[in-house]
C-alpha atoms as a PDB file:
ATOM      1  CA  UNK A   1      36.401  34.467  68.176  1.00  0.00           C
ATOM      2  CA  UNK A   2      38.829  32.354  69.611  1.00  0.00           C
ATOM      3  CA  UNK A   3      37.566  30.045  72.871  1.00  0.00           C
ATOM      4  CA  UNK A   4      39.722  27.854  75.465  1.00  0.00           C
ATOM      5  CA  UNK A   5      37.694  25.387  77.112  1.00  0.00           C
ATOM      6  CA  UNK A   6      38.799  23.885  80.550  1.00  0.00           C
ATOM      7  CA  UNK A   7      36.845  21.575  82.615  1.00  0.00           C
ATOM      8  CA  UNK A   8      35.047  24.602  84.777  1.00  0.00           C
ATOM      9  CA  UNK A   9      35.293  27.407  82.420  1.00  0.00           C
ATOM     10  CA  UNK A  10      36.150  28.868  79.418  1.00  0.00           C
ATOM     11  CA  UNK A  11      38.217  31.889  78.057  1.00  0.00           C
ATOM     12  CA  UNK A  12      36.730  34.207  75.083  1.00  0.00           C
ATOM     13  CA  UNK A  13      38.601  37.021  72.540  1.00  0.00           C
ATOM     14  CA  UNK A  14      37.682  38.600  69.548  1.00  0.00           C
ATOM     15  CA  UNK A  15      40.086  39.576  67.223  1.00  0.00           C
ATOM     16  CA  UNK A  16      38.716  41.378  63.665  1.00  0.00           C
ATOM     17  CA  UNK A  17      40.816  40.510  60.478  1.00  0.00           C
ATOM     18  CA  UNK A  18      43.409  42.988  61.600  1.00  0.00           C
ATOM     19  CA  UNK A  19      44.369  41.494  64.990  1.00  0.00           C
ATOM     20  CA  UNK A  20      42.385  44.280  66.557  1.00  0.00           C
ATOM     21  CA  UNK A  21      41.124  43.250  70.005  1.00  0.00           C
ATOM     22  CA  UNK A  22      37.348  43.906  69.628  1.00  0.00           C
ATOM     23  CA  UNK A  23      36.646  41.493  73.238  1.00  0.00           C
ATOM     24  CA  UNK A  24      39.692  41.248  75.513  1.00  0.00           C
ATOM     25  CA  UNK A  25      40.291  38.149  76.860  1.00  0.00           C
ATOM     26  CA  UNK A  26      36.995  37.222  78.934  1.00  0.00           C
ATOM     27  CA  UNK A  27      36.322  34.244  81.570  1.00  0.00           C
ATOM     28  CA  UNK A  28      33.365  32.221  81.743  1.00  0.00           C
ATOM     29  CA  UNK A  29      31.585  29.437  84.411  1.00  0.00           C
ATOM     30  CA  UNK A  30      30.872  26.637  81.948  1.00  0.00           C
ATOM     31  CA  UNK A  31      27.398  25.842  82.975  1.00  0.00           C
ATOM     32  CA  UNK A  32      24.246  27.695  81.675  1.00  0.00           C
ATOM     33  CA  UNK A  33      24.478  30.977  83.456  1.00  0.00           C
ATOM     34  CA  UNK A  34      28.251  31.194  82.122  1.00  0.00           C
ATOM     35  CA  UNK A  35      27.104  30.436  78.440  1.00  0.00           C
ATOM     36  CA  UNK A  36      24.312  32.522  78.285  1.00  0.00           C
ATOM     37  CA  UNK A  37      26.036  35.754  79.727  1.00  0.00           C
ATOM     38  CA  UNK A  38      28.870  34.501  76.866  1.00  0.00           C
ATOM     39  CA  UNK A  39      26.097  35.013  74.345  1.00  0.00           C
ATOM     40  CA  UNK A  40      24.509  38.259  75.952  1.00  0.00           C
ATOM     41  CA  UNK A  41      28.294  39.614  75.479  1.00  0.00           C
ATOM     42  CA  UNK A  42      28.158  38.494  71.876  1.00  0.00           C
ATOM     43  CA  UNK A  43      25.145  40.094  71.096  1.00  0.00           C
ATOM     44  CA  UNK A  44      26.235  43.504  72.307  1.00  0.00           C
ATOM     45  CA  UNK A  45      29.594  42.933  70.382  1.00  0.00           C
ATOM     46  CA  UNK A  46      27.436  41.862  67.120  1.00  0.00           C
ATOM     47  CA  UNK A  47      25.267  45.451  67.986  1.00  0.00           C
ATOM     48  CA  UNK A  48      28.831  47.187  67.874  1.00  0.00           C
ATOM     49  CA  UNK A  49      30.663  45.653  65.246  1.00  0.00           C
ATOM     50  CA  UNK A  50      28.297  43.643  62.757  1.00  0.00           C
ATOM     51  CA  UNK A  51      26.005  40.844  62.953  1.00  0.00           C
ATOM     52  CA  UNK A  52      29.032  37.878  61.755  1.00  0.00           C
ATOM     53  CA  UNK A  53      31.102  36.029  64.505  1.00  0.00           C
ATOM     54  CA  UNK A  54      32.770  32.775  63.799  1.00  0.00           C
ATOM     55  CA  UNK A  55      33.783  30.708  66.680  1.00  0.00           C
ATOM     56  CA  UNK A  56      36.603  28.678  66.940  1.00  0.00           C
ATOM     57  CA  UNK A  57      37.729  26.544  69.715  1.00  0.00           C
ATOM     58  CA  UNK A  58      40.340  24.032  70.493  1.00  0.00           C
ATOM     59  CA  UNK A  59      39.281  20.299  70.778  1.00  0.00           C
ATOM     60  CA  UNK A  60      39.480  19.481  74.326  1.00  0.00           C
ATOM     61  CA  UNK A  61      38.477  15.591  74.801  1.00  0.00           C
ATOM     62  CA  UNK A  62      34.728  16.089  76.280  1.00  0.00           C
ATOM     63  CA  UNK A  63      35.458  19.204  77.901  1.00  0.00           C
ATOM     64  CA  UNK A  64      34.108  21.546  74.755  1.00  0.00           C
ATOM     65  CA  UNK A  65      31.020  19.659  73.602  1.00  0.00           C
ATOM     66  CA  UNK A  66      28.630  21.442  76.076  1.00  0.00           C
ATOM     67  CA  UNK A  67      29.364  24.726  74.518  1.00  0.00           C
ATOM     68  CA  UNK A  68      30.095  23.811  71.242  1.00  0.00           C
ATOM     69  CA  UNK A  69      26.565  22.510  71.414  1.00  0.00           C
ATOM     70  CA  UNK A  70      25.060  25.376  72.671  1.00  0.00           C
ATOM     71  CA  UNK A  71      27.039  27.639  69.922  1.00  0.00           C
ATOM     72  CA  UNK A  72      25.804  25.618  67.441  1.00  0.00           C
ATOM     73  CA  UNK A  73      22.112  25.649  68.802  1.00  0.00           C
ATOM     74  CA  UNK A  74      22.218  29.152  68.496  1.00  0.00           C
ATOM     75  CA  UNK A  75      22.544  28.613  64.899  1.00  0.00           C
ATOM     76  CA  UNK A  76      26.318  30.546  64.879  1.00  0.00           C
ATOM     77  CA  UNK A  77      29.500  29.315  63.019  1.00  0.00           C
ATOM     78  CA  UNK A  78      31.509  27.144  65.251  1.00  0.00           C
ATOM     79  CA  UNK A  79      34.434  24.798  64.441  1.00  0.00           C
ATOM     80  CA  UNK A  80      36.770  22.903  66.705  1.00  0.00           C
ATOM     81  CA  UNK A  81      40.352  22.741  65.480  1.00  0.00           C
ATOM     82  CA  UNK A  82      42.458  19.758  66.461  1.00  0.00           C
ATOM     83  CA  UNK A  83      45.069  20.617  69.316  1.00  0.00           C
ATOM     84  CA  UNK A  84      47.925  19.271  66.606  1.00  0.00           C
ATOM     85  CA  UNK A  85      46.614  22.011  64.005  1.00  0.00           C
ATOM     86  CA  UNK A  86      47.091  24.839  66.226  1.00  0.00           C
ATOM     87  CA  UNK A  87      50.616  23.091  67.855  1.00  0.00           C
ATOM     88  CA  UNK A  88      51.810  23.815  64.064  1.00  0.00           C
ATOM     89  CA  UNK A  89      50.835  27.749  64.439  1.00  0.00           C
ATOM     90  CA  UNK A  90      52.311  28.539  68.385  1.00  0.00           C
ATOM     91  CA  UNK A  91      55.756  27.468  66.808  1.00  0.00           C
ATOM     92  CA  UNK A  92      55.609  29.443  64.111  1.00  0.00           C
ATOM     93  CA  UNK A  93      54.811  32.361  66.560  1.00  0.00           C
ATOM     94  CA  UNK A  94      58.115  34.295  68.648  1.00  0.00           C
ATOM     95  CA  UNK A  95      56.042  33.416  71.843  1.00  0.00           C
ATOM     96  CA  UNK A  96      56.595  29.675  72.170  1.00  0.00           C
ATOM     97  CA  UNK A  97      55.585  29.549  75.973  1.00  0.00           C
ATOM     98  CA  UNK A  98      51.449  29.339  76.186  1.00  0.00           C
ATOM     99  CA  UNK A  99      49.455  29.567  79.426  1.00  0.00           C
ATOM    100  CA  UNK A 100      45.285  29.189  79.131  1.00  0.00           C
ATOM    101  CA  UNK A 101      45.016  32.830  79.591  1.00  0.00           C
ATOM    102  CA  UNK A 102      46.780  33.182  75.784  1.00  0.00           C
ATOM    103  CA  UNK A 103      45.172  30.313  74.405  1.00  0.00           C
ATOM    104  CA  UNK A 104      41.780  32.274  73.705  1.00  0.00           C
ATOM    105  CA  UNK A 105      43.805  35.053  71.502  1.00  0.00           C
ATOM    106  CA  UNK A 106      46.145  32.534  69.723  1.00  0.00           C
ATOM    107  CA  UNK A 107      42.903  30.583  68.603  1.00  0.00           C
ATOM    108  CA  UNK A 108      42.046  34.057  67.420  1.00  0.00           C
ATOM    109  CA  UNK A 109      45.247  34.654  65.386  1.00  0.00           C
ATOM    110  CA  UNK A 110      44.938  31.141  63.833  1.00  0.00           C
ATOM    111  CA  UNK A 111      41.762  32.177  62.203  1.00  0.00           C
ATOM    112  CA  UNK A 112      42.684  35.437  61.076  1.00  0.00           C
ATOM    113  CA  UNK A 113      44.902  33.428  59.129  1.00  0.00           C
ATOM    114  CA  UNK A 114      42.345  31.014  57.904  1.00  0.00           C
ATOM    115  CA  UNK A 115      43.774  27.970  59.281  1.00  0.00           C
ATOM    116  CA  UNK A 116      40.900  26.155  58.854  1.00  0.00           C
ATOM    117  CA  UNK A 117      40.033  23.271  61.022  1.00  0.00           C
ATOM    118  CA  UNK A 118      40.616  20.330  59.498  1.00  0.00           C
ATOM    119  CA  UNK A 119      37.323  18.204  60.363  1.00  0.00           C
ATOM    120  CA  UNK A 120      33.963  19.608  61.663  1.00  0.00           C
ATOM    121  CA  UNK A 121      32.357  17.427  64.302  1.00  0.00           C
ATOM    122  CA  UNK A 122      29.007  18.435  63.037  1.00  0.00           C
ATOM    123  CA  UNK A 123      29.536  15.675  60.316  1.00  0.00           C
ATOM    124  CA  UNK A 124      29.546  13.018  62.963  1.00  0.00           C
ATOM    125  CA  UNK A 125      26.878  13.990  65.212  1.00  0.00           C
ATOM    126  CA  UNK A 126      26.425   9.621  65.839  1.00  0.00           C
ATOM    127  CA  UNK A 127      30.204   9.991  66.712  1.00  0.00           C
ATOM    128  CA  UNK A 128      29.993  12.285  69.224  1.00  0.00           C
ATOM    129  CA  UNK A 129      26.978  10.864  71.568  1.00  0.00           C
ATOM    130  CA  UNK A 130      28.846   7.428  70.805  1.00  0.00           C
ATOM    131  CA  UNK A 131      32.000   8.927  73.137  1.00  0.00           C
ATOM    132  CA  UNK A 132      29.804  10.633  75.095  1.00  0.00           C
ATOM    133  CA  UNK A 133      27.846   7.273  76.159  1.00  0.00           C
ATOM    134  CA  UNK A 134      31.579   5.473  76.653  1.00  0.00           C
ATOM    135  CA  UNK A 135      33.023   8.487  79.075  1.00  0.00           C
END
């Protein structure tokens, strides 16, 4: 699963190792109600297609942390790849033009690669609340 994260919402797809759409492209409120229908429209794509989902998302200053918080409290898979990492992949791509409503499915693609991120913020959990407290 691939996620954009703006300030007031964020943008969900599911692509399966094929680069078969299993979610379209889906917007979200980025507050509690918005996160927890996100996860009630996991589940019933988990009931469809298999109980493994791994989440990636974009690093967005403070703007993911909510939800990447709440992913990983849910005990799922979630990474954050740098913005630089996936820079490298939209230029290898013939699309080079990128609005948020693409940013979801490219996020996608990058995984079905396995471009891995290449740090997981879980490591630094001091780290984060540290910028947190400074913003």
């Amino acid at each position: 699963m691939g996620i954009d994260v703006s300030k007031d919402d964020f943008k969900a797809a599911v692509k399966d190792s094929r680069n078969k759409t299993l979610m379209p492209r889906n917007t979200y409120k980025k507050d509690k109600t918005g996160m927890d229908t996100f996860m009630n429209d996991v589940d019933k794509l988990k009931e469809e297609h298999g109980d493994h989902v791994i989440y990636r998302m974009e690093s967005t200053g403070i703007y993911h942390l909510p939800l990447y918080q709440y992913i990983l409290d849910a005990g799922e898979d979630v990474k954050v790849f740098n913005g630089l990492e996936l820079e490298g992949f939209k230029q290898s791509q013939i699309r080079k033009t990128e609005t948020d409503e693409i940013a979801a499915e490219r996020i996608a693609e990058a995984l079905i690669l396995e471009r891995m991120p290449s740090r997981d913020p879980t490591e630094e959990p001091s780290l984060i609340r540290i910028r947190e407290l400074e913003r």
